[in-house]
Protein backbone atom coordinates (compact mmCIF):
# COMPACT_ATOMS: atom_id res chain seq x y z
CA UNK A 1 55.23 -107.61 -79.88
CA UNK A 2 54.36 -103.94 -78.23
CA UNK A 3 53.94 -101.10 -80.63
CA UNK A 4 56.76 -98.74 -79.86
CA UNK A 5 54.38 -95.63 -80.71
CA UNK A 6 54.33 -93.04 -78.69
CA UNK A 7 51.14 -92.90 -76.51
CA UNK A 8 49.26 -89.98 -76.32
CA UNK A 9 49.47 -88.87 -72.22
CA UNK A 10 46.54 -88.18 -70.01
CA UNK A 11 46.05 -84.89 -69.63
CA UNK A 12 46.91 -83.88 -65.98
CA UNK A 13 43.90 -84.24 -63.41
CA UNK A 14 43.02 -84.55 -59.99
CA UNK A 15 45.35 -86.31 -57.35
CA UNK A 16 43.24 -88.07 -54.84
CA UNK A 17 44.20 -87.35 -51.31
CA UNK A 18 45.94 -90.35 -49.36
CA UNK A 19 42.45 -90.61 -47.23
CA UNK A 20 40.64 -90.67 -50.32
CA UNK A 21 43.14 -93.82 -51.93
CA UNK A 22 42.87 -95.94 -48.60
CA UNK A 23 38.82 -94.68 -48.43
CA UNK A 24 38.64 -96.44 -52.24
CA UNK A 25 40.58 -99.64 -50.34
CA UNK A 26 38.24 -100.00 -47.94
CA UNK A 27 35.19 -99.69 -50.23
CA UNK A 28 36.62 -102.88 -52.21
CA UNK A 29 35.92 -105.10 -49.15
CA UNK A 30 32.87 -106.27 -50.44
CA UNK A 31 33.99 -107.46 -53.40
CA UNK A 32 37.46 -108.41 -51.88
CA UNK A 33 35.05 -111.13 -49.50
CA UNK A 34 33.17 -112.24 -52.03
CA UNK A 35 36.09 -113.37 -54.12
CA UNK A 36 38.54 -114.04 -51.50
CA UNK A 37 37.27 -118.41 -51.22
CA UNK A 38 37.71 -118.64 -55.05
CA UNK A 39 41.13 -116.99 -55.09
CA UNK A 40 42.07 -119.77 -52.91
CA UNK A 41 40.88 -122.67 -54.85
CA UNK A 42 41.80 -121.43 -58.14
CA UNK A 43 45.44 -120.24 -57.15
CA UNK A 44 45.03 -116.86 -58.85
CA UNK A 45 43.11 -113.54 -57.66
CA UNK A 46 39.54 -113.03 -59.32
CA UNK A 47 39.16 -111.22 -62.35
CA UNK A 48 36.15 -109.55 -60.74
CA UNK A 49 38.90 -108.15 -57.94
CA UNK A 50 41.16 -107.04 -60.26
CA UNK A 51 38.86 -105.21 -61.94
CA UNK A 52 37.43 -103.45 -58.96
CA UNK A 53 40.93 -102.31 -58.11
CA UNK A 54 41.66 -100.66 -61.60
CA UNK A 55 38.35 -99.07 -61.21
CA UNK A 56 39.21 -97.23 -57.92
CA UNK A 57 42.70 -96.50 -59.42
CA UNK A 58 44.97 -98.42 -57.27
CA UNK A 59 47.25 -99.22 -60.22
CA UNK A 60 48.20 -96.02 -60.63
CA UNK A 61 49.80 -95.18 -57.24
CA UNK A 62 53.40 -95.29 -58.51
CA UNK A 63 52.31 -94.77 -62.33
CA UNK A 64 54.14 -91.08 -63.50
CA UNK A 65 51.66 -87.83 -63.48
CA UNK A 66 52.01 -87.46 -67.09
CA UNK A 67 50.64 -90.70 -67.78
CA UNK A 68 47.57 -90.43 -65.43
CA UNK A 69 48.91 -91.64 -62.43
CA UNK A 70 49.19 -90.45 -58.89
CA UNK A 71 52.69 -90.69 -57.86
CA UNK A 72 51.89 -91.89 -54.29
CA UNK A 73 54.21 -91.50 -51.62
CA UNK A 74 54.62 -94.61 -49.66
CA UNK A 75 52.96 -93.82 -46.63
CA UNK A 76 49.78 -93.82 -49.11
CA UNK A 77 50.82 -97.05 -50.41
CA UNK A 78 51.09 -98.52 -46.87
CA UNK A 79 47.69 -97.93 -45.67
CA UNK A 80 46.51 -98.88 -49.17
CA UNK A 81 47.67 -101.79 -48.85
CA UNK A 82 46.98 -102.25 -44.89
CA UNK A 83 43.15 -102.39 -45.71
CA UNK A 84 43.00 -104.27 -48.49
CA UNK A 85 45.26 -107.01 -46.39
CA UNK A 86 43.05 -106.73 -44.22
CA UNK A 87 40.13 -108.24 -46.20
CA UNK A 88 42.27 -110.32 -48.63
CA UNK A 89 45.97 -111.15 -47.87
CA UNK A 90 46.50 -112.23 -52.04
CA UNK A 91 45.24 -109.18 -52.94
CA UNK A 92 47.39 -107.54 -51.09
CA UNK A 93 50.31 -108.76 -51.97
CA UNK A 94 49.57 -108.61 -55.85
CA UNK A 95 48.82 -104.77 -55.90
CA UNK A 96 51.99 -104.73 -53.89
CA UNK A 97 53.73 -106.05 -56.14
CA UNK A 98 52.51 -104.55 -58.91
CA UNK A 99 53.84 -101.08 -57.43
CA UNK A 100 57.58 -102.34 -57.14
CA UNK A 101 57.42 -103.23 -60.97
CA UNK A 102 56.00 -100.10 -61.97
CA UNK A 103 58.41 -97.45 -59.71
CA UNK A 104 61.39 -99.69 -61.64
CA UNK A 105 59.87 -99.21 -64.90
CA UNK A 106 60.13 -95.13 -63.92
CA UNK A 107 63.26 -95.81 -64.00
CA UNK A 108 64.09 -96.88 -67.42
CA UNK A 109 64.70 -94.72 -70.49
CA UNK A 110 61.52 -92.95 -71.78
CA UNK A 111 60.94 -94.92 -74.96
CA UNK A 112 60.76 -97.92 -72.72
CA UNK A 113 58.23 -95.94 -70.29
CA UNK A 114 56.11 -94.61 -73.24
CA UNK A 115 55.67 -98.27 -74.21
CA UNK A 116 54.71 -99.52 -70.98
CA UNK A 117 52.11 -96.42 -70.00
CA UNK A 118 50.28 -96.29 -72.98
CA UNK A 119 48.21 -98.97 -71.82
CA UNK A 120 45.77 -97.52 -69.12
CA UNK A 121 45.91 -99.36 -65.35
CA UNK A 122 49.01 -101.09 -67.08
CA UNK A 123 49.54 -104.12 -64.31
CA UNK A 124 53.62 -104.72 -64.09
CA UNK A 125 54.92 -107.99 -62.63
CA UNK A 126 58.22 -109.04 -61.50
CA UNK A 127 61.36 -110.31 -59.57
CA UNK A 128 64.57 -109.32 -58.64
CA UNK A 129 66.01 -112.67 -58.89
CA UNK A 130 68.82 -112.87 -61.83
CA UNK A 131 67.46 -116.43 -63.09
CA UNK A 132 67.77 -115.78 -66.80
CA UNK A 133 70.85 -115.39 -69.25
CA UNK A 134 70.97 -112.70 -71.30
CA UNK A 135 73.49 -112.24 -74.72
CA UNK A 136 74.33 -109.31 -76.78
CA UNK A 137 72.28 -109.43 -80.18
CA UNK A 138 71.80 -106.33 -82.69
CA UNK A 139 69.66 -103.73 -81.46
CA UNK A 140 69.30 -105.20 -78.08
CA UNK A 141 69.80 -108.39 -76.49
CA UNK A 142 68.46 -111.96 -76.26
CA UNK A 143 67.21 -113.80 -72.72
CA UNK A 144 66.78 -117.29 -71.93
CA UNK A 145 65.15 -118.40 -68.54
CA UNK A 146 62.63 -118.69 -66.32
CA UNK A 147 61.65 -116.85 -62.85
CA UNK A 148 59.58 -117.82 -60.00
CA UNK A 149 57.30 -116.63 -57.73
CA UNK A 150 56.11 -113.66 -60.25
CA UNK A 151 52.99 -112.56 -58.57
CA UNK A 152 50.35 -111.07 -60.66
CA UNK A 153 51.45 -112.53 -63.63
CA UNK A 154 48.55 -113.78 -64.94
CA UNK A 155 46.54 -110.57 -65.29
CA UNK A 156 49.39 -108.87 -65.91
CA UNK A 157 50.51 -107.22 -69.28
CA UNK A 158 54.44 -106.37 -68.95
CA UNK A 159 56.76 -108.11 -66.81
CA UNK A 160 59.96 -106.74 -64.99
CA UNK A 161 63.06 -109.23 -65.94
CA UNK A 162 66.37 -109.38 -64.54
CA UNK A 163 69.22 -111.94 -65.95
CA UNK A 164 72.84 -112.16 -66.79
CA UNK A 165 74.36 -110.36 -69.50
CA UNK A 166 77.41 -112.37 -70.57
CA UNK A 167 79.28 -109.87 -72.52
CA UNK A 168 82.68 -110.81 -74.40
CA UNK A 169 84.44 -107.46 -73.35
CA UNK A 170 82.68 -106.89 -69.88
CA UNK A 171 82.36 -110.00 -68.40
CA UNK A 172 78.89 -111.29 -66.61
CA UNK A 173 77.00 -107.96 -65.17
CA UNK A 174 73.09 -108.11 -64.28
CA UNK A 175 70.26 -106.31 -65.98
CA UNK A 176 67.18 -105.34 -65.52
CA UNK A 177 64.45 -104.66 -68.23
CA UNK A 178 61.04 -105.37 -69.28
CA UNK A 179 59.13 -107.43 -71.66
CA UNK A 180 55.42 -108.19 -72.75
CA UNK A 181 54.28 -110.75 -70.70
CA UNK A 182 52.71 -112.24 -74.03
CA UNK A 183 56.67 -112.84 -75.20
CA UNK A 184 57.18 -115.35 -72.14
CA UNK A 185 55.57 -119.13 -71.60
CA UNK A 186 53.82 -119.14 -68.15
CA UNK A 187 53.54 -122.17 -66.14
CA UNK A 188 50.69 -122.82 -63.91
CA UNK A 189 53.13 -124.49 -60.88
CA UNK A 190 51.87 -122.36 -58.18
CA UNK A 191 50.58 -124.92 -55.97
CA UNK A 192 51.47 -123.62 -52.53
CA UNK A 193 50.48 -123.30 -48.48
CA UNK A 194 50.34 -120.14 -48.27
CA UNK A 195 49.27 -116.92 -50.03
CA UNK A 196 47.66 -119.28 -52.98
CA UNK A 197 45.17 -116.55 -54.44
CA UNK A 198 48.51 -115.12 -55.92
CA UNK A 199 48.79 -116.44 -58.59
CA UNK A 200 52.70 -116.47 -58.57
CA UNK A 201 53.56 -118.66 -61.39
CA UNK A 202 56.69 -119.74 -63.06
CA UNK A 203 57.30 -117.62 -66.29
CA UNK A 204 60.13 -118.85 -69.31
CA UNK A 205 62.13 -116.43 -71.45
CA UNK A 206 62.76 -118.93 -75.02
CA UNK A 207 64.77 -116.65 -77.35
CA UNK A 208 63.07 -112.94 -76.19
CA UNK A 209 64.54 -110.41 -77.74
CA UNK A 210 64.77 -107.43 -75.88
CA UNK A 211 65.33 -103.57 -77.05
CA UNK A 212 68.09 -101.63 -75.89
CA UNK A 213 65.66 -99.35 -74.37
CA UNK A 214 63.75 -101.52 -72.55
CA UNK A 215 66.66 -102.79 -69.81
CA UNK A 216 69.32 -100.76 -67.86
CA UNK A 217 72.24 -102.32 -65.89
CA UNK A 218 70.71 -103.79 -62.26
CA UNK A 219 73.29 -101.77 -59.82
CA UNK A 220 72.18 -98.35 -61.44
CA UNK A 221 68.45 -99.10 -60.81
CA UNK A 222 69.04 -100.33 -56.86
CA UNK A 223 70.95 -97.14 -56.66
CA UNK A 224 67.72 -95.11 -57.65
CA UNK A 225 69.56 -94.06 -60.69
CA UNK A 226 67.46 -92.52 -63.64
CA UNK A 227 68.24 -93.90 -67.56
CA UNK A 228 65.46 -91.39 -68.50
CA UNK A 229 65.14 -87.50 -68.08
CA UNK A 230 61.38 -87.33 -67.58
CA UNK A 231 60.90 -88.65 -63.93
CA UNK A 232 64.33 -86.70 -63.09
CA UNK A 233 63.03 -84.77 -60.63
CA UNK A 234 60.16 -86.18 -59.25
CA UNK A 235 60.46 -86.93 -55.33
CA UNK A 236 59.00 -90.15 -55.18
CA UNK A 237 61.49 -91.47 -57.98
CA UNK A 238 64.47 -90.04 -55.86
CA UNK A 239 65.20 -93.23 -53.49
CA UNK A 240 66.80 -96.27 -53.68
CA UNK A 241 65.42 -99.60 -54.84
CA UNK A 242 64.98 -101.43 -51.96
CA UNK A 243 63.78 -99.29 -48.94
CA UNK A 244 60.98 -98.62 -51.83
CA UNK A 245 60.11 -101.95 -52.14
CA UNK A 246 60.48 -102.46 -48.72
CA UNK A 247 57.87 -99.77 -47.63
CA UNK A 248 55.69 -101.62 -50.60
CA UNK A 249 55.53 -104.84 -49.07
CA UNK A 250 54.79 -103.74 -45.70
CA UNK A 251 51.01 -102.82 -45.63
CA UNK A 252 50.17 -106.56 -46.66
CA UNK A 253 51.77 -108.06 -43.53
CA UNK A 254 49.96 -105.10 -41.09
CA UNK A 255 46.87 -106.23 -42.80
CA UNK A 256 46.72 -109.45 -42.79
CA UNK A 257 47.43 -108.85 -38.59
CA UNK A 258 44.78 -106.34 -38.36
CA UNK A 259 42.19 -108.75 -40.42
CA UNK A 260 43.18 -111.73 -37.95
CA UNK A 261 42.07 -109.58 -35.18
CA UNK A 262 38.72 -108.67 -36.88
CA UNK A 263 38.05 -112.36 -37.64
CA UNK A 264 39.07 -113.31 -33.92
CA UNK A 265 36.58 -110.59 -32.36
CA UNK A 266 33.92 -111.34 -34.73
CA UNK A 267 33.53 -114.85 -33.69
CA UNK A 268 34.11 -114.41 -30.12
CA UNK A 269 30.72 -113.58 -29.33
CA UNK A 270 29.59 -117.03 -30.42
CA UNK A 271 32.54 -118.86 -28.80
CA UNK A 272 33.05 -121.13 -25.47
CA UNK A 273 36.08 -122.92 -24.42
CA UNK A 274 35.33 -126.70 -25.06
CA UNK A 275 35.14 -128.58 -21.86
CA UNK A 276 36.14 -125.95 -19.74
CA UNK A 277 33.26 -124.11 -17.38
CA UNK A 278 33.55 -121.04 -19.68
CA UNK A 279 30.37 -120.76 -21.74
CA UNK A 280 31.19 -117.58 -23.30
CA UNK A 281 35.42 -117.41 -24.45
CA UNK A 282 35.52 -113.66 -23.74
CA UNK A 283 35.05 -113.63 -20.08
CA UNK A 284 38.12 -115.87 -19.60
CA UNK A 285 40.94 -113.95 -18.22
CA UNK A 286 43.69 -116.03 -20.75
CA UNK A 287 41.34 -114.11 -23.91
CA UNK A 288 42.10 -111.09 -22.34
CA UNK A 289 45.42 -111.64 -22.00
CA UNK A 290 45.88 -113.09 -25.78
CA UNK A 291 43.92 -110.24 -27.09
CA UNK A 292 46.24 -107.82 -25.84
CA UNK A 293 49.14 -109.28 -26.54
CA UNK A 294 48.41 -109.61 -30.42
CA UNK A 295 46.97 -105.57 -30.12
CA UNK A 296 50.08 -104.46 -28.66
CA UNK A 297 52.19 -106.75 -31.47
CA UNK A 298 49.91 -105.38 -34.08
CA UNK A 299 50.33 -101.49 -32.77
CA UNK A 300 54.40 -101.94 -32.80
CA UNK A 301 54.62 -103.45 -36.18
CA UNK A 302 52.42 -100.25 -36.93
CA UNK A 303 55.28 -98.05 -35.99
CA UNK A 304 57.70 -99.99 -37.61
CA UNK A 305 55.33 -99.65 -41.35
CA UNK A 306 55.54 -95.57 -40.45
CA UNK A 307 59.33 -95.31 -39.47
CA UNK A 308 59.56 -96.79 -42.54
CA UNK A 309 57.57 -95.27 -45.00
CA UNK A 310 58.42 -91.93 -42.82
CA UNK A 311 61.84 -92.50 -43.62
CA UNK A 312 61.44 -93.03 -47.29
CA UNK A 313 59.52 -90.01 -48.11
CA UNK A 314 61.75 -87.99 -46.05
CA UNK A 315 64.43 -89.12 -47.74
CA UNK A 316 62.62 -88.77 -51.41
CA UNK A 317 61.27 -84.87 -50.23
CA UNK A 318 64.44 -83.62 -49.19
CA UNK A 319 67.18 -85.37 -51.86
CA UNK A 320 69.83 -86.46 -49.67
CA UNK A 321 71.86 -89.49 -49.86
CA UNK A 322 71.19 -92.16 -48.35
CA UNK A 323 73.57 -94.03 -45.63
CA UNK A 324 74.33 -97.79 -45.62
CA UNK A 325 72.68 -97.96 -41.96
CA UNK A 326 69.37 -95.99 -43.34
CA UNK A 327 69.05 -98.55 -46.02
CA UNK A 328 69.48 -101.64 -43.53
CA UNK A 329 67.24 -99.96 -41.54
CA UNK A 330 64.46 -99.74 -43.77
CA UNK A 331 64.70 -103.70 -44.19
CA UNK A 332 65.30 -104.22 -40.69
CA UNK A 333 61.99 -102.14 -40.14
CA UNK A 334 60.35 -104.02 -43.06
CA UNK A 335 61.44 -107.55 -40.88
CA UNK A 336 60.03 -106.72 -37.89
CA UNK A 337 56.95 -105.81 -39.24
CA UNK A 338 56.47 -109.47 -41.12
CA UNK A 339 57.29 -110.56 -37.59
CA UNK A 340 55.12 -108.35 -35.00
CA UNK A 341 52.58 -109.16 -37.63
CA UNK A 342 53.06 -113.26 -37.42
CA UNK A 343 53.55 -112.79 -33.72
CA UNK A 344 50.10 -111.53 -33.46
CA UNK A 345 48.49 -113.66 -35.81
CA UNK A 346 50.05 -116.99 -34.19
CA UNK A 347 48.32 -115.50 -30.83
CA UNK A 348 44.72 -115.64 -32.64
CA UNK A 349 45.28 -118.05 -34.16
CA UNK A 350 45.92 -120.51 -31.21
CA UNK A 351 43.16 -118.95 -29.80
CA UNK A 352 40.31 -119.74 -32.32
CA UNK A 353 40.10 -122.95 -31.15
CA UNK A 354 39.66 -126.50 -33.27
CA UNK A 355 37.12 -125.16 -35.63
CA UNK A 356 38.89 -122.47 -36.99
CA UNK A 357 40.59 -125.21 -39.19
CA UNK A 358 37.50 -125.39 -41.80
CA UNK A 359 38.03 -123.00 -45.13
CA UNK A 360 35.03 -120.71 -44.25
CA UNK A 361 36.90 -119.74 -41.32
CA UNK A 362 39.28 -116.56 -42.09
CA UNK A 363 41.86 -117.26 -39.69
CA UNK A 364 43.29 -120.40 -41.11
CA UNK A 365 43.98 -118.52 -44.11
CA UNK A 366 45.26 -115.22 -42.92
CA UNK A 367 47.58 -117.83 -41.04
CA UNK A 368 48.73 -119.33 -43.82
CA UNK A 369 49.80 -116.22 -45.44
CA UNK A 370 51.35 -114.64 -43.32
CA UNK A 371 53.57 -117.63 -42.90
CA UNK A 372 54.66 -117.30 -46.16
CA UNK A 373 54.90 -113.43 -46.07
CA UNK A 374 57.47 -114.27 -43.39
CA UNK A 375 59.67 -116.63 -45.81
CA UNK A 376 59.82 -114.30 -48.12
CA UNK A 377 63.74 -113.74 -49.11
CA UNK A 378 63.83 -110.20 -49.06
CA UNK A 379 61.47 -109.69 -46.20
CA UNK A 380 62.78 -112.57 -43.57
CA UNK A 381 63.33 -110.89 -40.31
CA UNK A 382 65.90 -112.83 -39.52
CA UNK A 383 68.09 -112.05 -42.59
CA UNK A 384 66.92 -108.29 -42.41
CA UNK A 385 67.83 -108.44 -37.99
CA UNK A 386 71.38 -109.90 -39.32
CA UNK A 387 71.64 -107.78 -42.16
CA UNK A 388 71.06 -104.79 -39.51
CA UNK A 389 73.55 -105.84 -36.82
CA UNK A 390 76.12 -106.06 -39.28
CA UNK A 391 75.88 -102.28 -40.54
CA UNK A 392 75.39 -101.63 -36.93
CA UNK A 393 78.90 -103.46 -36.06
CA UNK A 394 80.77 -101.68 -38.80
CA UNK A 395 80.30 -104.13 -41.00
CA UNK A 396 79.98 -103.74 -45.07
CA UNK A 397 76.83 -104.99 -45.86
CA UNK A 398 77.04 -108.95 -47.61
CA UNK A 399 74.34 -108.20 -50.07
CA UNK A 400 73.48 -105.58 -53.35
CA UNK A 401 69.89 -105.66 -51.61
CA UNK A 402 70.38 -103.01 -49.70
């Protein structure tokens, strides 16, 4: 179990500039290729990348001044997240998803945050899906359970839960909380199509006792609501769950587009169209055409990522409420981004031709993940599109994920 001393807090220093954060991105690229062919085959992102990514502080976007971190907005997080996807889809998604895990955790009571920031770079997996039960015990509680798909997990140190508390007076109500990752039982299951450098294992709650400072109830946290004092009054801490986590999960999608197009145009040069009278692919006038096409699918699902994130730190700056329609906005935006994106990398895709199938060929696995970005529950255009055209019909929204 975690100590529950205090840490001692960084003193305050030096917030890098958003162009400095995505500069540090881009200078991981290197290192982001070299590892990128053994994240694949070993299901899990290298330790080597992981390490490169504490190093330039990307950890710490959403990590609380007072603790050494930057408190990012989420336009930063975007791009940040747009170059690394760009190079390394897995990666990506696993810093991603580290973020969402950490903004919750600002969230909680102090004590809980104390615990959690006193280790340096702390990495914070998690899920929002309520696939664990939870009972009252002294002090605390007690969860049983497993969840999926937790991305990260295995070089993580803390991991966001939610499950059911079953109470005898209240009745069934979610929570939320976190717990050392070294409490739960992982399970190496992540055997998957898509996005396979993730790493997004099965973990299993047997018996975990958690504090009562270490959870809150779920509908306060995906209401933005503070359990602690400290955070208070920070901007970035201001919004609502989701359109947070939506802007989070953006940048990997954009990226993996954006690499797609670098790995088409750097093979072109080399390329022909098999038995066709075209020796050289990018003198045929269909090339031109698909190269477009994906630009111009890429460049919208750029404006969606910045209506988004522009709407989110608008929102966080100024402290108004937010209105059912902005919230199914901000996942509608967050949908047709995963879309545009897949759009444009189905277009390359098609276009790279029979030999693009072999492993040391990016495109086959930029394809791959960005399939699987696109299945994602919360991220699915077309449950975000239908989620949208309901609020926009006058419809209450069918869903607390908003």
């Amino acid at each position: 179990m975690v100590s529950a001393a205090v840490p001692t807090q960084e003193a305050p220093t030096a917030i890098p500039s958003r162009e400095e954060l995505v500069r540090r991105a881009t200078g991981l690229a290197e290192t982001l290729r070299a590892n990128t062919q053994w994240s694949e085959e070993n299901r899990r992102v290298h330790d080597e990348t992981i390490a490169a990514a504490a190093e330039a502080g990307l950890f710490r976007l959403r990590t609380p001044k007072r603790y050494g971190g930057f408190e990012a907005d989420t336009r930063t997080i975007f791009e940040v997240a747009t170059e690394l996807g760009r190079v390394d889809g897995a990666a990506s998604w696993v810093t991603s998803v580290y973020w969402i895990p950490t903004w919750m955790t600002c969230l909680l009571p102090d004590p809980a945050q104390d615990e959690v920031f006193a280790t340096p770079d702390v990495r914070i997996c998690g899920t929002l899906s309520p696939s664990a039960m939870a009972e009252p015990a002294e002090g605390g509680i007690v969860v049983n359970g497993k969840w999926s798909f937790v991305s990260g997990a295995l070089h993580a140190q803390w991991q966001q839960i939610v499950a059911v508390l079953v109470h005898p007076e209240h009745g069934p109500v979610p929570i939320i909380g976190v717990v050392p990752i070294d409490d739960l039982k992982i399970v190496d299951d992540w055997h998957t199509s898509g996005l396979r450098g993730t790493g997004s294992v099965t973990t299993i709650a047997e018996n975990v006792f958690v504090p009562g400072h270490r959870f809150v109830l779920l509908p306060a946290i995906l209401q933005g609501q503070h359990a602690g004092t400290a955070n208070a009054g920070s901007p970035i801490y201001r919004a609502p769950l989701l359109p947070v986590a939506s802007a989070s999960s953006a940048g990997t999608a954009l990226g993996l587009a954006k690499g797609a197009l670098d790995a088409f145009l750097g093979r072109l040069p080399e390329r022909k169209i098999t038995y066709t009278s075209y020796e050289r692919q990018a003198e045929a006038p269909l090339t031109h055409h698909q190269v477009a096409t994906a630009t111009m699918k890429i460049d919208q699902a750029e404006f969606h990522g910045h209506r988004l994130t522009s709407l989110v730190d608008t929102k966080c700056a100024d402290g108004t409420a937010w209105t059912v329609l902005e919230r199914a906005q901000a996942r509608a935006d967050l949908g047709a981004v995963c879309r545009l994106a897949k759009e444009a990398v189905d277009i390359l895709q098609t276009a790279s031709g029979g030999s693009s199938i072999y492993h040391d060929v990016a495109i086959q696995r930029i394809h791959r993940d960005i399939a699987a970005v696109n299945l994602h529950a919360l991220m699915h255009p077309d449950t975000n599109d239908e989620l949208y055209g309901r609020v926009l019909c006058g419809l209450e929204p069918n869903t607390l994920y908003i």
